[in-house]
Protein backbone atom coordinates (compact mmCIF):
# COMPACT_ATOMS: atom_id res chain seq x y z
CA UNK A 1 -25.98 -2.33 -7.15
CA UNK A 2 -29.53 -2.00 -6.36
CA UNK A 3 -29.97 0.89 -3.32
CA UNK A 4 -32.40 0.61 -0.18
CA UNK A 5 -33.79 3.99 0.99
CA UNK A 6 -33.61 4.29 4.69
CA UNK A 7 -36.84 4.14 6.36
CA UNK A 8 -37.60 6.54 9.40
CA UNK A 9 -37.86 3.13 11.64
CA UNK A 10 -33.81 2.95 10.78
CA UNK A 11 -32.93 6.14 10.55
CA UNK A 12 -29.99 7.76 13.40
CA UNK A 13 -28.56 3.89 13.57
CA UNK A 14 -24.84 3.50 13.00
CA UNK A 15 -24.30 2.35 9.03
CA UNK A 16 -22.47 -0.60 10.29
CA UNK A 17 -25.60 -1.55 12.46
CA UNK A 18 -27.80 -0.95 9.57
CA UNK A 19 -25.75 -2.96 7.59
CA UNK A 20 -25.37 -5.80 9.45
CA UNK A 21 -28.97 -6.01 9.13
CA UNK A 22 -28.82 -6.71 5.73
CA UNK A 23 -26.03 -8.83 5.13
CA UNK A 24 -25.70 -10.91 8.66
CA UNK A 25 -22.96 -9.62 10.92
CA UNK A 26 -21.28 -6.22 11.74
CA UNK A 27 -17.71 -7.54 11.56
CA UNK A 28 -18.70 -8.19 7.57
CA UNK A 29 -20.47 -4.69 7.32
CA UNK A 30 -17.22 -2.73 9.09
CA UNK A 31 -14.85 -5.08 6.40
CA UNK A 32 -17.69 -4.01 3.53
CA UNK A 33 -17.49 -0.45 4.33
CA UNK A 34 -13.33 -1.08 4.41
CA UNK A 35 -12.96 -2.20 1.30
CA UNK A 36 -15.11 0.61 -0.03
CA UNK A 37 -18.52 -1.35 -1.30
CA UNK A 38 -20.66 0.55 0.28
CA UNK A 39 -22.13 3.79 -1.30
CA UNK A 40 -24.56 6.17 0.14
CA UNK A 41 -26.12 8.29 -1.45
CA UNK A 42 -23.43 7.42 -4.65
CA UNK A 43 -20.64 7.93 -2.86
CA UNK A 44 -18.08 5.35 -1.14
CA UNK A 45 -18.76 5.88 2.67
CA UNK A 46 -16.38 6.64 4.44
CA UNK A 47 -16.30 5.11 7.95
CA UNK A 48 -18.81 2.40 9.47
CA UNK A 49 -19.52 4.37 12.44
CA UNK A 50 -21.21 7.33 10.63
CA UNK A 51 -25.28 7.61 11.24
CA UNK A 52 -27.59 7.18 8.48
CA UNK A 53 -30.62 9.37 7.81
CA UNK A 54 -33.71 9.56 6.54
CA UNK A 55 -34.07 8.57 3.18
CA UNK A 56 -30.84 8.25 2.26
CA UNK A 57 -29.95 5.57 -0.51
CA UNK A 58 -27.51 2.86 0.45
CA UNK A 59 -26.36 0.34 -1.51
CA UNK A 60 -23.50 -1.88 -1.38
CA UNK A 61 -21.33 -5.05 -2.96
CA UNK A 62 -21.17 -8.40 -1.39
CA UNK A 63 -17.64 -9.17 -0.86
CA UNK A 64 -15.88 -12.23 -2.11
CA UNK A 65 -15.23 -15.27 -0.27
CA UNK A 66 -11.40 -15.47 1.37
CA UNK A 67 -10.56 -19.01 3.14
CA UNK A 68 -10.33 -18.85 6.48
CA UNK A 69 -6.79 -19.65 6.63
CA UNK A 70 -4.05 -19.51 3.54
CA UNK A 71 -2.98 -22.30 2.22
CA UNK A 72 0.94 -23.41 1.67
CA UNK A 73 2.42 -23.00 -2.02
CA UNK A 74 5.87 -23.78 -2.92
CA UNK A 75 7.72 -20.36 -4.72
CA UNK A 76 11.02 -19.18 -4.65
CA UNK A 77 11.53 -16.40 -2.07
CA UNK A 78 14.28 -13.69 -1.68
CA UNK A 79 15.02 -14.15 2.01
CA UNK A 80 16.87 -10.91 3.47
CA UNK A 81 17.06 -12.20 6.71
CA UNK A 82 15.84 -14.65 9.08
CA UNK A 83 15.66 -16.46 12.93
CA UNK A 84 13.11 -17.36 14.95
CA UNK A 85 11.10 -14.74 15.30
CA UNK A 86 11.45 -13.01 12.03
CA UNK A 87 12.04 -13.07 8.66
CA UNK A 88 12.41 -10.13 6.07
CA UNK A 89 11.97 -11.08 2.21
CA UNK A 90 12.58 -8.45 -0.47
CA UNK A 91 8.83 -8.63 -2.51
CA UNK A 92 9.07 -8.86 -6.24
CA UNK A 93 6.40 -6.15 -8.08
CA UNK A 94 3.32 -8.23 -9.05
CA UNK A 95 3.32 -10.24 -5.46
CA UNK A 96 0.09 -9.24 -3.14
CA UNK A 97 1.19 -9.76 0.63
CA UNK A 98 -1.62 -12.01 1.69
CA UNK A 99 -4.22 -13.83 0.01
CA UNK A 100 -7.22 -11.39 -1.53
CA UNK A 101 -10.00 -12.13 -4.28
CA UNK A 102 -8.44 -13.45 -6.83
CA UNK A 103 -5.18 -14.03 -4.95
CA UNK A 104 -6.24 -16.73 -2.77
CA UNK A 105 -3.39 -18.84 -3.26
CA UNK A 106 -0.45 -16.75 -5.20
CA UNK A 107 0.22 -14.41 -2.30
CA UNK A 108 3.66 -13.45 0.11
CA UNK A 109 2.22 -15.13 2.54
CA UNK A 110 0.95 -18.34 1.09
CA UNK A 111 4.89 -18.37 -0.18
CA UNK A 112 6.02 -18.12 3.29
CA UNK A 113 4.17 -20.59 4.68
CA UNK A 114 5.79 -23.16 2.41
CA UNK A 115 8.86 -21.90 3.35
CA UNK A 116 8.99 -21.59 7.37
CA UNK A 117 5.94 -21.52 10.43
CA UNK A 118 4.27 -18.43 11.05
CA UNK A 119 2.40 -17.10 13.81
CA UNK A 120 -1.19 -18.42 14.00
CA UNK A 121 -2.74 -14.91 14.53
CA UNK A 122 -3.99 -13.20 11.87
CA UNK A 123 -6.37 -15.61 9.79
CA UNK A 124 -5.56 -15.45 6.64
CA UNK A 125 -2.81 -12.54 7.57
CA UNK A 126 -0.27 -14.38 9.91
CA UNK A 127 2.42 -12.59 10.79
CA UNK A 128 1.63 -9.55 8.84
CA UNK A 129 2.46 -6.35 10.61
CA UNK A 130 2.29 -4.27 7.35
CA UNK A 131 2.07 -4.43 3.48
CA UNK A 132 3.23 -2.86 0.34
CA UNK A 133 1.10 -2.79 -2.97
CA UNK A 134 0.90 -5.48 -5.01
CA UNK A 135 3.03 -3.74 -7.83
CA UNK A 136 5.68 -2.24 -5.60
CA UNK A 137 8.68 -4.11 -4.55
CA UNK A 138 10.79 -4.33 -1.45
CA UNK A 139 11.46 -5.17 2.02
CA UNK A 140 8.91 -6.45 4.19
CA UNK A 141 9.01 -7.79 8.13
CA UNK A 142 6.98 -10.42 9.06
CA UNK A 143 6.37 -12.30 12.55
CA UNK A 144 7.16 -16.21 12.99
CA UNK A 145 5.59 -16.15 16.67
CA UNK A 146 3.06 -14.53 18.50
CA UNK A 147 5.64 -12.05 20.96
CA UNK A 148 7.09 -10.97 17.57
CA UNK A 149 3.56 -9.83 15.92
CA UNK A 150 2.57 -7.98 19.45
CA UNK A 151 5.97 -5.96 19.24
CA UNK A 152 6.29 -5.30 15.99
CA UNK A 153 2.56 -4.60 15.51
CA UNK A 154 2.76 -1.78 18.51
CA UNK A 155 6.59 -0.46 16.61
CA UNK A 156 4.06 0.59 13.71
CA UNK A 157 1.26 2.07 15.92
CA UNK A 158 3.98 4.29 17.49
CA UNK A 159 5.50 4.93 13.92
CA UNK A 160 8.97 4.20 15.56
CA UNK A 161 9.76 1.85 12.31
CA UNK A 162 11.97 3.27 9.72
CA UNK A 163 10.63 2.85 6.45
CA UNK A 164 12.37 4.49 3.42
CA UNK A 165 11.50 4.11 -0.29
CA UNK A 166 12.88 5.11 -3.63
CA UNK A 167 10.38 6.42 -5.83
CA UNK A 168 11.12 7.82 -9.37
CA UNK A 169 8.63 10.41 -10.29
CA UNK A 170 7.26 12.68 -12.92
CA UNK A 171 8.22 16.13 -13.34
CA UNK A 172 11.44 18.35 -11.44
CA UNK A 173 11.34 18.45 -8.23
CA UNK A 174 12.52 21.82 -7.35
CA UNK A 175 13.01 21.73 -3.45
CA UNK A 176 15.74 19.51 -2.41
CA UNK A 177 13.34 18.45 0.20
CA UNK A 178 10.29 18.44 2.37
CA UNK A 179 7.23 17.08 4.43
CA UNK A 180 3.78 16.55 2.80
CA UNK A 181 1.21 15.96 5.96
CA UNK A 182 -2.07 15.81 4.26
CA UNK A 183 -4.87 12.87 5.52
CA UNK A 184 -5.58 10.61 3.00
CA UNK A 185 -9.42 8.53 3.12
CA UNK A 186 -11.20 6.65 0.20
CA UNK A 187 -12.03 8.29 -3.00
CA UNK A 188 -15.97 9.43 -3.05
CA UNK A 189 -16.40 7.95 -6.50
CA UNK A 190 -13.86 5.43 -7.47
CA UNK A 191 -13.51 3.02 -4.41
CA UNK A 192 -10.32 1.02 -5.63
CA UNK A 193 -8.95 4.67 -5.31
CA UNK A 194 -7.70 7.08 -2.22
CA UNK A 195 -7.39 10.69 -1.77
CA UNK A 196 -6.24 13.58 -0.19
CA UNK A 197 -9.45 14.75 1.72
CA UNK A 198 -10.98 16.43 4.57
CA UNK A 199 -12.01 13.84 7.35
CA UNK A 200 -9.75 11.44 6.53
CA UNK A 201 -6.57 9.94 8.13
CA UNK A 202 -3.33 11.27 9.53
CA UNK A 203 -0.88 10.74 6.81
CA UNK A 204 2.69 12.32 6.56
CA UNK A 205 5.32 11.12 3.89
CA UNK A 206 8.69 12.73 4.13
CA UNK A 207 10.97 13.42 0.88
CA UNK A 208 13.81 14.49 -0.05
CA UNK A 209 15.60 14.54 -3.69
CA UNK A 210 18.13 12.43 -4.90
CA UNK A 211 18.76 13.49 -8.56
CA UNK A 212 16.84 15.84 -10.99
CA UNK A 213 16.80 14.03 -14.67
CA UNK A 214 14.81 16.29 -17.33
CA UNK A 215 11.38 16.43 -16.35
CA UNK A 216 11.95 13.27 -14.36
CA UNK A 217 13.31 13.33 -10.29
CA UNK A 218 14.34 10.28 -8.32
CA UNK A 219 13.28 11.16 -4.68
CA UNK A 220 13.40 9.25 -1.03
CA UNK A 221 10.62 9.18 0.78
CA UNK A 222 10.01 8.23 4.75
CA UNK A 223 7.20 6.90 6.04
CA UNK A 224 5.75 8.87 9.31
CA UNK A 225 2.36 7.23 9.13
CA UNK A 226 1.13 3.76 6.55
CA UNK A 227 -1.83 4.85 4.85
CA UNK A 228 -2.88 2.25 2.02
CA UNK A 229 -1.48 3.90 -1.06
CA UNK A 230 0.13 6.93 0.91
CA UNK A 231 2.97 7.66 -0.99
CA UNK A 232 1.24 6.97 -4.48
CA UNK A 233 -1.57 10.13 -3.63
CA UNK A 234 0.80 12.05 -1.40
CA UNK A 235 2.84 12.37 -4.71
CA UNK A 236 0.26 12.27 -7.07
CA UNK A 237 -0.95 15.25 -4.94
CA UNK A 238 1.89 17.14 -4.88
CA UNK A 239 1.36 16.79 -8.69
CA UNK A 240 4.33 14.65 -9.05
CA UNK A 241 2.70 11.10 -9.70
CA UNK A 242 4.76 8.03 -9.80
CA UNK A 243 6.39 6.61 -13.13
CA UNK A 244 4.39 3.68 -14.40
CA UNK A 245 1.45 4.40 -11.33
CA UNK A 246 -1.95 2.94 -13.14
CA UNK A 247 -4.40 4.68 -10.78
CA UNK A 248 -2.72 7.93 -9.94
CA UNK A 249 -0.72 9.00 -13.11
CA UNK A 250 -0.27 8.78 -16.50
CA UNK A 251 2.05 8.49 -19.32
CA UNK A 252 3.91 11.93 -20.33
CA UNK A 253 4.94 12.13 -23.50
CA UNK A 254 9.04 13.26 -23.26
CA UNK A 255 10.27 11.85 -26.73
CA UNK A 256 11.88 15.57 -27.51
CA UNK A 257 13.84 15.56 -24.53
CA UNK A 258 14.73 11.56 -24.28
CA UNK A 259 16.13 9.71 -26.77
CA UNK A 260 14.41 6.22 -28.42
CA UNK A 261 16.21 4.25 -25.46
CA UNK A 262 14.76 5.74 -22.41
CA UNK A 263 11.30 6.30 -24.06
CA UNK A 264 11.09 2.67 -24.21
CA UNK A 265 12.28 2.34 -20.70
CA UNK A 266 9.36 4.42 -19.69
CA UNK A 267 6.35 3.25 -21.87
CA UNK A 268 7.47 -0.05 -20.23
CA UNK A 269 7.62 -0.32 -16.97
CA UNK A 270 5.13 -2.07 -15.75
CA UNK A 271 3.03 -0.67 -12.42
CA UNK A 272 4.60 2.24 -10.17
CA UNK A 273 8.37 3.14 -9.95
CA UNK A 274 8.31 2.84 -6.08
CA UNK A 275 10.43 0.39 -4.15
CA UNK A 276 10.86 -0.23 0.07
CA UNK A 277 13.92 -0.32 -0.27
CA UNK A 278 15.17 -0.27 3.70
CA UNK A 279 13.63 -1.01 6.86
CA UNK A 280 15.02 -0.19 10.55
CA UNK A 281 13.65 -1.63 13.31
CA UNK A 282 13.99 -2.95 17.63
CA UNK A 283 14.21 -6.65 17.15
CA UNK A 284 11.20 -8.33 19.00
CA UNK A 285 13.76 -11.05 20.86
CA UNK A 286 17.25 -9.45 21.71
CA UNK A 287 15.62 -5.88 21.69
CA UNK A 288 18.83 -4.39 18.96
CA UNK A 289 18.22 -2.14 16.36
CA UNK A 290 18.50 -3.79 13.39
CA UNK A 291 18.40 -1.92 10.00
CA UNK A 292 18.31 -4.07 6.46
CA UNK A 293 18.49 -2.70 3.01
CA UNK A 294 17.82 -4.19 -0.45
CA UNK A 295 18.48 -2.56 -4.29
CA UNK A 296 16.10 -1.73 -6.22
CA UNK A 297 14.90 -4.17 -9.10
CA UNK A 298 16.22 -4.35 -12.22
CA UNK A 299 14.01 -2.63 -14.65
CA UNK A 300 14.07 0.14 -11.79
CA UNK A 301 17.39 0.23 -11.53
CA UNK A 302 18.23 -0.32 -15.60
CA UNK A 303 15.79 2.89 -16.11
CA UNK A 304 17.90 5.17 -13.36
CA UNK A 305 20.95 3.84 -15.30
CA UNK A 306 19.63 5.30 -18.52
CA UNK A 307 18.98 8.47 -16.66
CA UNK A 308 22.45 8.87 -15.48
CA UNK A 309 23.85 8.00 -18.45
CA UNK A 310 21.88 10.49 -20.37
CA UNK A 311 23.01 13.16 -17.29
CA UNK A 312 26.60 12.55 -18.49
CA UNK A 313 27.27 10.31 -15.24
CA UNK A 314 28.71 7.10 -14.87
């Protein structure tokens, strides 16, 4: 990326403003600075509305082109539940929720759309009221009608959703609980990459401990807030990183504590040992509290087997 100094003539305008000015729009200078393509002075900036100064060097990415709307594509869905104003599908690990570069047609979303009418809001995004990474697995809610995306959309602002995940982490967790409220913004240097940092968002994950393996814990966490990647650098934070996370751990070496079974098990699994496993929620259309839970996936669920096995249970 090739930076422009800002020139005195510029200088004190928002960075979206100056932005816009060099790639066409504000809208695709706030979604630039979003996605974390835009550096100033090296590092990823941090919100659109900050002013730029004299001299400062900015450069930035062009981002790729998304259709305007997703596309249909027949794929088998796990359907947890569904009637006309929602459905909930459990998401297999390796499944973005909606279409992204290089995911313009393999996404949740272009699935769905094959499978049932969403709501037309949303662009490429219909019906999406929230998402889980691509290599996590579980339970998501999304709207079939435009009353169902309003209230379900204003349940998350108000963080009145109940969200729970099982998460299998390294290390033992020596509290049998507790609350880790730390705000999480983009990473200064590597922009596919969060962190726990000043200036950045509200984020609270609570946790509490399910079973303590050797130098392995399997933990529940709740969702207070829905940061992008919250759990993965609230944990990683804490300094207990997620089994099998890519970005925010790494492999730990336990083959004198495990034997050759579980050691396999671990070198593995493929992307982070996290799953949504339930969701609660006020129905958009008869205004109940509904509540829906799925198990985790197989090579989650094989590993914990192992564990307990090798903890003299089951």
């Amino acid at each position: 990326m090739e930076a422009i100094e800002v020139s005195a003539e510029d200088a004190g305008q928002r960075l979206d403003q100056w932005l816009a000015a060099q790639v066409g729009t504000r809208s695709k200078a706030q979604r630039m600075v979003k996605m974390g393509l835009v550096l100033v002075d090296g590092k990823v900036a941090q919100a659109a509305k900050i002013p730029v100064a004299l001299g400062q060097q900015i450069s930035f990415e062009l981002p790729p082109s998304l259709p305007e709307r997703a596309v249909a594509v027949e794929h088998p869905l796990d359907v947890v539940y569904e009637d006309e104003s929602i459905i909930l599908v459990n998401k297999p690990r390796g499944v973005v929720t909606h279409p992204s570069p290089g995911h313009n047609e393999d996404s949740l979303v272009n699935y769905l759309l094959h499978h049932t009418e969403l709501t037309k809001q949303g662009g490429i995004r219909p019906g999406i009221v929230h998402r889980i990474d691509k290599d996590t697995s579980g339970l998501l809610v999304i709207a079939k009608n435009d009353e169902a995306q309003e209230l379900l959309a204003e349940q998350f602002r108000e963080h009145s959703i109940e969200r729970r995940y099982l998460a299998l982490v390294w290390g033992e967790m020596v509290q049998p609980l507790g609350m880790i409220d730390q705000p999480i913004g983009r990473h200064p240097k590597e922009r596919k990459k969060f962190a726990v940092r000043q200036g950045g968002k509200r984020a609270v994950t609570h946790w509490r401990r399910i079973k303590s393996y050797r130098k392995l814990t399997l933990i529940e966490c709740r969702l207070e807030t829905g940061r992008t990647h919250q759990i993965r650098v609230h944990l990683a934070h804490l300094g207990h990183p997620l089994v099998g996370d890519p970005l925010y751990g790494r492999y730990r070496d336990l083959s004198r504590i495990y034997g050759s079974e579980i050691i396999s098990a671990l070198k593995s699994f493929k992307g982070q040992a996290l799953h949504a496993t339930s969701l609660g929620l006020i129905h958009p259309a008869t205004s109940e509290e509904v509540y829906f839970e799925v198990p985790p996936p197989e090579e989650l669920a094989h590993l914990i087997r192992l564990l307990d096995e090798d903890n003299g249970e089951g």
